[in-house]
C-alpha atoms as a PDB file:
ATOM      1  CA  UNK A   1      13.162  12.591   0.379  1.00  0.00           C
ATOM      2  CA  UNK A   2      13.933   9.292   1.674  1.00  0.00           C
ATOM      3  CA  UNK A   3      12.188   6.137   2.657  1.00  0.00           C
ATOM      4  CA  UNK A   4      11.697   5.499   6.705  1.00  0.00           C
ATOM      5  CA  UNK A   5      10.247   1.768   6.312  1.00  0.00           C
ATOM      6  CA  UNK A   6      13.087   0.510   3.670  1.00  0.00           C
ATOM      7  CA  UNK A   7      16.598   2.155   5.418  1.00  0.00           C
ATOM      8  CA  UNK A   8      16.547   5.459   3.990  1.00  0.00           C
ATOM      9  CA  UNK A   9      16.241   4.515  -0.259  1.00  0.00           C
ATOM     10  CA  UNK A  10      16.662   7.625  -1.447  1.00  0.00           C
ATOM     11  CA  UNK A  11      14.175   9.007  -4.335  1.00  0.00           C
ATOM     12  CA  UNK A  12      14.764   9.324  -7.494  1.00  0.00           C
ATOM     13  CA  UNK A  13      12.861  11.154 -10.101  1.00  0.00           C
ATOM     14  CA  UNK A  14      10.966   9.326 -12.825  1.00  0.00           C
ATOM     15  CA  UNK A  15      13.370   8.806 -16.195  1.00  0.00           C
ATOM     16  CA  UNK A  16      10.643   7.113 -18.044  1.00  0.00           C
ATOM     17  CA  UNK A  17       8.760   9.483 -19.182  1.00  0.00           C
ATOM     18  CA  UNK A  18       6.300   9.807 -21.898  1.00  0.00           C
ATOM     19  CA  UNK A  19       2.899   8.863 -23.378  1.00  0.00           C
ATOM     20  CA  UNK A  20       0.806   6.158 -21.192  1.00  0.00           C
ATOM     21  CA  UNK A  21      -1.985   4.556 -22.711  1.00  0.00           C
ATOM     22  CA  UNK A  22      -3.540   4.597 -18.982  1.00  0.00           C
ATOM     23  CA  UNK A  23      -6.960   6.558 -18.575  1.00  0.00           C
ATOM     24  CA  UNK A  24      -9.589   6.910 -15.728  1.00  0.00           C
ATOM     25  CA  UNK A  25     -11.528   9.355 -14.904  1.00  0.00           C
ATOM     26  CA  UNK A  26     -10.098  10.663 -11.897  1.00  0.00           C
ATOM     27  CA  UNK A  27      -6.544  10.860 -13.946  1.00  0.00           C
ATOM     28  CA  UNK A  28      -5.765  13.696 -16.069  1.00  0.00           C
ATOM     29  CA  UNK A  29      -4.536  12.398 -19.562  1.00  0.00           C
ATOM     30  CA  UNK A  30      -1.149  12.614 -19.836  1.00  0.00           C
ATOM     31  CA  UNK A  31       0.178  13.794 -22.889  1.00  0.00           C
ATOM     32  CA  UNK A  32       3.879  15.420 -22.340  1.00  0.00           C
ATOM     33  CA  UNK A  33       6.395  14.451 -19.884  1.00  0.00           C
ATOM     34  CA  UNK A  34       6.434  17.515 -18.166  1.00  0.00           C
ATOM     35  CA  UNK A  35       2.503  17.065 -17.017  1.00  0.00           C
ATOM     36  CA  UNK A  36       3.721  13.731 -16.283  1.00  0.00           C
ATOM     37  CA  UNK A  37       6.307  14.908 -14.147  1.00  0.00           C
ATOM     38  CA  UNK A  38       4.251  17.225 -12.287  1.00  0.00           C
ATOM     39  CA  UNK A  39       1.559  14.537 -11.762  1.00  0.00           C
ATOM     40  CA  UNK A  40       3.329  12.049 -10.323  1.00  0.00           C
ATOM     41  CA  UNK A  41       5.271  14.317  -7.890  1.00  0.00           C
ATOM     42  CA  UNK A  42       1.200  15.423  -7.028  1.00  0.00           C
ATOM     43  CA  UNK A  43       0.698  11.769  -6.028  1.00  0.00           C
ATOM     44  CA  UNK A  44       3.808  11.248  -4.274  1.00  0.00           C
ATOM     45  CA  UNK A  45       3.635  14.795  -2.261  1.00  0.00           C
ATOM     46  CA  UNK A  46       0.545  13.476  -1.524  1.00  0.00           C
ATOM     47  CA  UNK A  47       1.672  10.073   0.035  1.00  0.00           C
ATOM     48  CA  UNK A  48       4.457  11.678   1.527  1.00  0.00           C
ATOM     49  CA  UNK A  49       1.875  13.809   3.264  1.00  0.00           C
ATOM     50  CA  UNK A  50      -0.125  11.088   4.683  1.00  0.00           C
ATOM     51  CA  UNK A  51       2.763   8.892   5.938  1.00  0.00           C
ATOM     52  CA  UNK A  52       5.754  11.185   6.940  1.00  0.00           C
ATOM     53  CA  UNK A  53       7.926   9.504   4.117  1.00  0.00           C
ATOM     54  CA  UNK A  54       7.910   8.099   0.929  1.00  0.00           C
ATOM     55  CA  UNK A  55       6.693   4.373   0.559  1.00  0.00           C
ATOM     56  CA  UNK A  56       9.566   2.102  -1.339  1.00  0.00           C
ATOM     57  CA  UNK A  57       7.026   0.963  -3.653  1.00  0.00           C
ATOM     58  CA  UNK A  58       5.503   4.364  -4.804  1.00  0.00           C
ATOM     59  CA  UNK A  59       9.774   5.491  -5.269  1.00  0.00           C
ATOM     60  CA  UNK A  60       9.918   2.784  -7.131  1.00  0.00           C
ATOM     61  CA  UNK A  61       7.233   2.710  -9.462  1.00  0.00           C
ATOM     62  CA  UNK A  62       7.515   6.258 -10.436  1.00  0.00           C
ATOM     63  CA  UNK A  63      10.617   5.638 -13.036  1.00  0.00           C
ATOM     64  CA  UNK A  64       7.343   3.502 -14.773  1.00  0.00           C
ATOM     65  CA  UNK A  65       4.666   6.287 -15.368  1.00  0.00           C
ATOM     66  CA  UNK A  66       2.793   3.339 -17.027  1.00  0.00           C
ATOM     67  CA  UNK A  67       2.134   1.068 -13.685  1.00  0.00           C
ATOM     68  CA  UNK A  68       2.737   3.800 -10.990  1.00  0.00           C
ATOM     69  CA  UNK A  69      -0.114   6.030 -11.646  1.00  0.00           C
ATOM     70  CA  UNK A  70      -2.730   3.191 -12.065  1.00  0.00           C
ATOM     71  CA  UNK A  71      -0.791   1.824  -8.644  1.00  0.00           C
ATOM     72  CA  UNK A  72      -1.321   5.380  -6.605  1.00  0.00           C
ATOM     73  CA  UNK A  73      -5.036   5.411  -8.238  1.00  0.00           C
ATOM     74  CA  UNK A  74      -5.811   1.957  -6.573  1.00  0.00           C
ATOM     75  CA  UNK A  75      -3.582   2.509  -3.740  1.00  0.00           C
ATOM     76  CA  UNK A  76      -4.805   5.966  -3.110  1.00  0.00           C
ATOM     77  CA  UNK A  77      -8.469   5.521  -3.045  1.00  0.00           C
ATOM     78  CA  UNK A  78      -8.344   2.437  -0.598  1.00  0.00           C
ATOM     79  CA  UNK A  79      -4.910   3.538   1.883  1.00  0.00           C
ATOM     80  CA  UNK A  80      -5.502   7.463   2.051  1.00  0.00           C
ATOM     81  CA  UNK A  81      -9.188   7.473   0.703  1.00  0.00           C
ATOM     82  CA  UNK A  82     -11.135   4.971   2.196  1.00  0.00           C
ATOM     83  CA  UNK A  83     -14.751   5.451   1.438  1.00  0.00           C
ATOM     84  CA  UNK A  84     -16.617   2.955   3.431  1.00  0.00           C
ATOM     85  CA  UNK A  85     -14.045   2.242   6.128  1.00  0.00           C
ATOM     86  CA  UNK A  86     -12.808   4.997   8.632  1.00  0.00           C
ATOM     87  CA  UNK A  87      -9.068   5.447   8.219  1.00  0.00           C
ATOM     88  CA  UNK A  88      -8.641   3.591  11.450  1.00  0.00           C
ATOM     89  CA  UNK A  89     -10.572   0.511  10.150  1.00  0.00           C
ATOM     90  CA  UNK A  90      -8.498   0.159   7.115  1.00  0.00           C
ATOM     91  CA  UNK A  91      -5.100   0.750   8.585  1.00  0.00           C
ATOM     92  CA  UNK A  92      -6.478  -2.224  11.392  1.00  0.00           C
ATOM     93  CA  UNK A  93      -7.169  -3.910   7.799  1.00  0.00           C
ATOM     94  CA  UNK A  94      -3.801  -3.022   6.111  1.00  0.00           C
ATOM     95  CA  UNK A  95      -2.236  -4.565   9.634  1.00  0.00           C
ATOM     96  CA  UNK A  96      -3.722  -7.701   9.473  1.00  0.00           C
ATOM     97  CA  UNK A  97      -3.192  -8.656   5.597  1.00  0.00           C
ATOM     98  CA  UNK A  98       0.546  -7.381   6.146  1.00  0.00           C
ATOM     99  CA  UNK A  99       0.493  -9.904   9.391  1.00  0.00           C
ATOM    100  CA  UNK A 100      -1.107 -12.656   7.509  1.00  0.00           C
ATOM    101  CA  UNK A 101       1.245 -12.170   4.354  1.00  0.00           C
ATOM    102  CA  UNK A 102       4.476 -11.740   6.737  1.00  0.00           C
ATOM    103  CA  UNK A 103       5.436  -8.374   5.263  1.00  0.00           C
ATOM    104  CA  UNK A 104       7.481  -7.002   7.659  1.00  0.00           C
ATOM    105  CA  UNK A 105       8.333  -3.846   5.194  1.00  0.00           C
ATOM    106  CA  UNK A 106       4.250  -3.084   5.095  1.00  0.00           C
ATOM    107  CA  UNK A 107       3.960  -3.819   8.925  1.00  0.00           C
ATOM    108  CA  UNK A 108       6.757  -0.969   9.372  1.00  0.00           C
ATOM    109  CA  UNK A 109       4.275   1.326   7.367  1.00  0.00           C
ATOM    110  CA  UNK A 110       0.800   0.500   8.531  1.00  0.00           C
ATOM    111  CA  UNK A 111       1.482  -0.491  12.796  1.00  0.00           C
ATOM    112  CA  UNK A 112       2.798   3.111  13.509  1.00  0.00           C
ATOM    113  CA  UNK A 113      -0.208   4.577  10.923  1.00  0.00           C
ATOM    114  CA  UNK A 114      -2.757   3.105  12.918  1.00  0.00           C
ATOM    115  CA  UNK A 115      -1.135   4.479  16.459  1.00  0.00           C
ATOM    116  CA  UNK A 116      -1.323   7.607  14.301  1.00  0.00           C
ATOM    117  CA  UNK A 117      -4.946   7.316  13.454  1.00  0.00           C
ATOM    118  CA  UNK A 118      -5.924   6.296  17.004  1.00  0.00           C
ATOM    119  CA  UNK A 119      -5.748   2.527  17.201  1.00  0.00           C
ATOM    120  CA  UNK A 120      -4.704   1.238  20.269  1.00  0.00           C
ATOM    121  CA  UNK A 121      -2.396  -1.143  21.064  1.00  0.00           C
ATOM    122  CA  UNK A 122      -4.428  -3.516  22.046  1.00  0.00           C
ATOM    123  CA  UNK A 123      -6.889  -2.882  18.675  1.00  0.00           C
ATOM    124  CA  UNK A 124      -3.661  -3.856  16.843  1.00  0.00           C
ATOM    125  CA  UNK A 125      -2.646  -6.910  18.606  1.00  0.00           C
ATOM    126  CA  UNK A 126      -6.038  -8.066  18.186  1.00  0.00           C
ATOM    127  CA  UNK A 127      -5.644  -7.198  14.078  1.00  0.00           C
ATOM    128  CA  UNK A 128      -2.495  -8.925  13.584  1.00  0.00           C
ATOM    129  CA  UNK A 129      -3.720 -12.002  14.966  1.00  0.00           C
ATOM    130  CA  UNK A 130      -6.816 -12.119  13.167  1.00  0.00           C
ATOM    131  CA  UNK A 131      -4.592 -12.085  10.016  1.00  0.00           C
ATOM    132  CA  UNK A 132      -2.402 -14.781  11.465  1.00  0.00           C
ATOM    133  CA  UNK A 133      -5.208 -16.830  11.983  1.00  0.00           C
ATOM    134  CA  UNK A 134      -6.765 -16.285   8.626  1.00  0.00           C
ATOM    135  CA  UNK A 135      -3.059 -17.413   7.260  1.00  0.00           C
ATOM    136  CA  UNK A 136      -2.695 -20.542   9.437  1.00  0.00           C
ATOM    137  CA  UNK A 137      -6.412 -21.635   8.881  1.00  0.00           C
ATOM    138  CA  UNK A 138      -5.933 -21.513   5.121  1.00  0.00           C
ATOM    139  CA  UNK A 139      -3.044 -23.697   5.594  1.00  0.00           C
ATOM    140  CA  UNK A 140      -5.250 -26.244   7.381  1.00  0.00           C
ATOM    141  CA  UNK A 141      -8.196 -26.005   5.580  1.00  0.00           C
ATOM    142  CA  UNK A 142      -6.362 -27.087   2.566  1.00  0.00           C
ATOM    143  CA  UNK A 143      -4.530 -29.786   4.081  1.00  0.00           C
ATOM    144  CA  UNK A 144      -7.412 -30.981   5.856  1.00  0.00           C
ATOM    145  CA  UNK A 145      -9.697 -31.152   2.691  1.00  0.00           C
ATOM    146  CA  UNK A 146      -6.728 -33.070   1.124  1.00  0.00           C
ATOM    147  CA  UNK A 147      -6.339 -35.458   4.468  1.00  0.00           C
ATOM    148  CA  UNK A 148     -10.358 -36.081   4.430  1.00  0.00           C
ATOM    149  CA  UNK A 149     -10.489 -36.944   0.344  1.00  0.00           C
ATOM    150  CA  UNK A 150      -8.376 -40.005   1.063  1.00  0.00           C
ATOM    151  CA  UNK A 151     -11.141 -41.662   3.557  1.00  0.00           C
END
């Protein structure tokens, strides 16, 4: 498997495996590294599913049972599981907050996911500069507070 949005990484199976101390109730405890194993290769079949690939991040974080299965809990429920937002609305979402942070990595992951999930082009446009305007109106807003305390 390999990673379209970060030039190809290519996976690598967890080495850290073991006990976590991580529970919730939607994750099986994990008591041997074999159920281990087989859980996190759930979650990233899963993600690979979704997206065509396999995100850097989730790669990544799978050598650290520990971090990536509370990561692909979070992750999971709000990217592939939204519950209140259709999956167009939250990829619009994930598009503006990656525009707004100037992650070009998640902007290679979440512009061609909302084409995929029907946004338009113009629906996108719109989303990335609501998030640039968000980031450039922090900017002023704290500057301007700053400017207007010295009068």
């Amino acid at each position: 498997m390999r990673d379209a949005a970060c030039g190809g990484v290519p996976f690598r199976h967890p080495e850290r495996m073991g006990k976590t101390n991580y529970h919730h109730s939607d994750t099986p405890s994990m008591v041997g590294a074999e159920e281990m194993r087989q859980e996190i290769e759930r979650r990233l079949h899963k993600q690979e599913g979704f997206y065509g690939f396999q995100p850097f991040l989730a790669q990544f974080l799978s050598e650290y049972p520990d971090l990536f299965l509370p990561y692909t809990e979070l992750s999971g429920r709000l990217l592939l599981e939204p519950r209140h937002l259709s999956l167009k609305e939250m990829e619009l979402a994930s598009v503006a907050a990656s525009a707004a942070l100037g992650s070009e990595h998640c902007l290679n992951v979440h512009i061609p996911q909302a084409r995929k999930v029907g946004a338009s082009k113009e629906e996108i446009v719109e989303a990335v500069m609501v998030g640039c305007l968000m980031a450039m109106t922090k900017g002023q807003s704290i500057a301007f507070r700053k400017l207007s305390e010295l009068e």
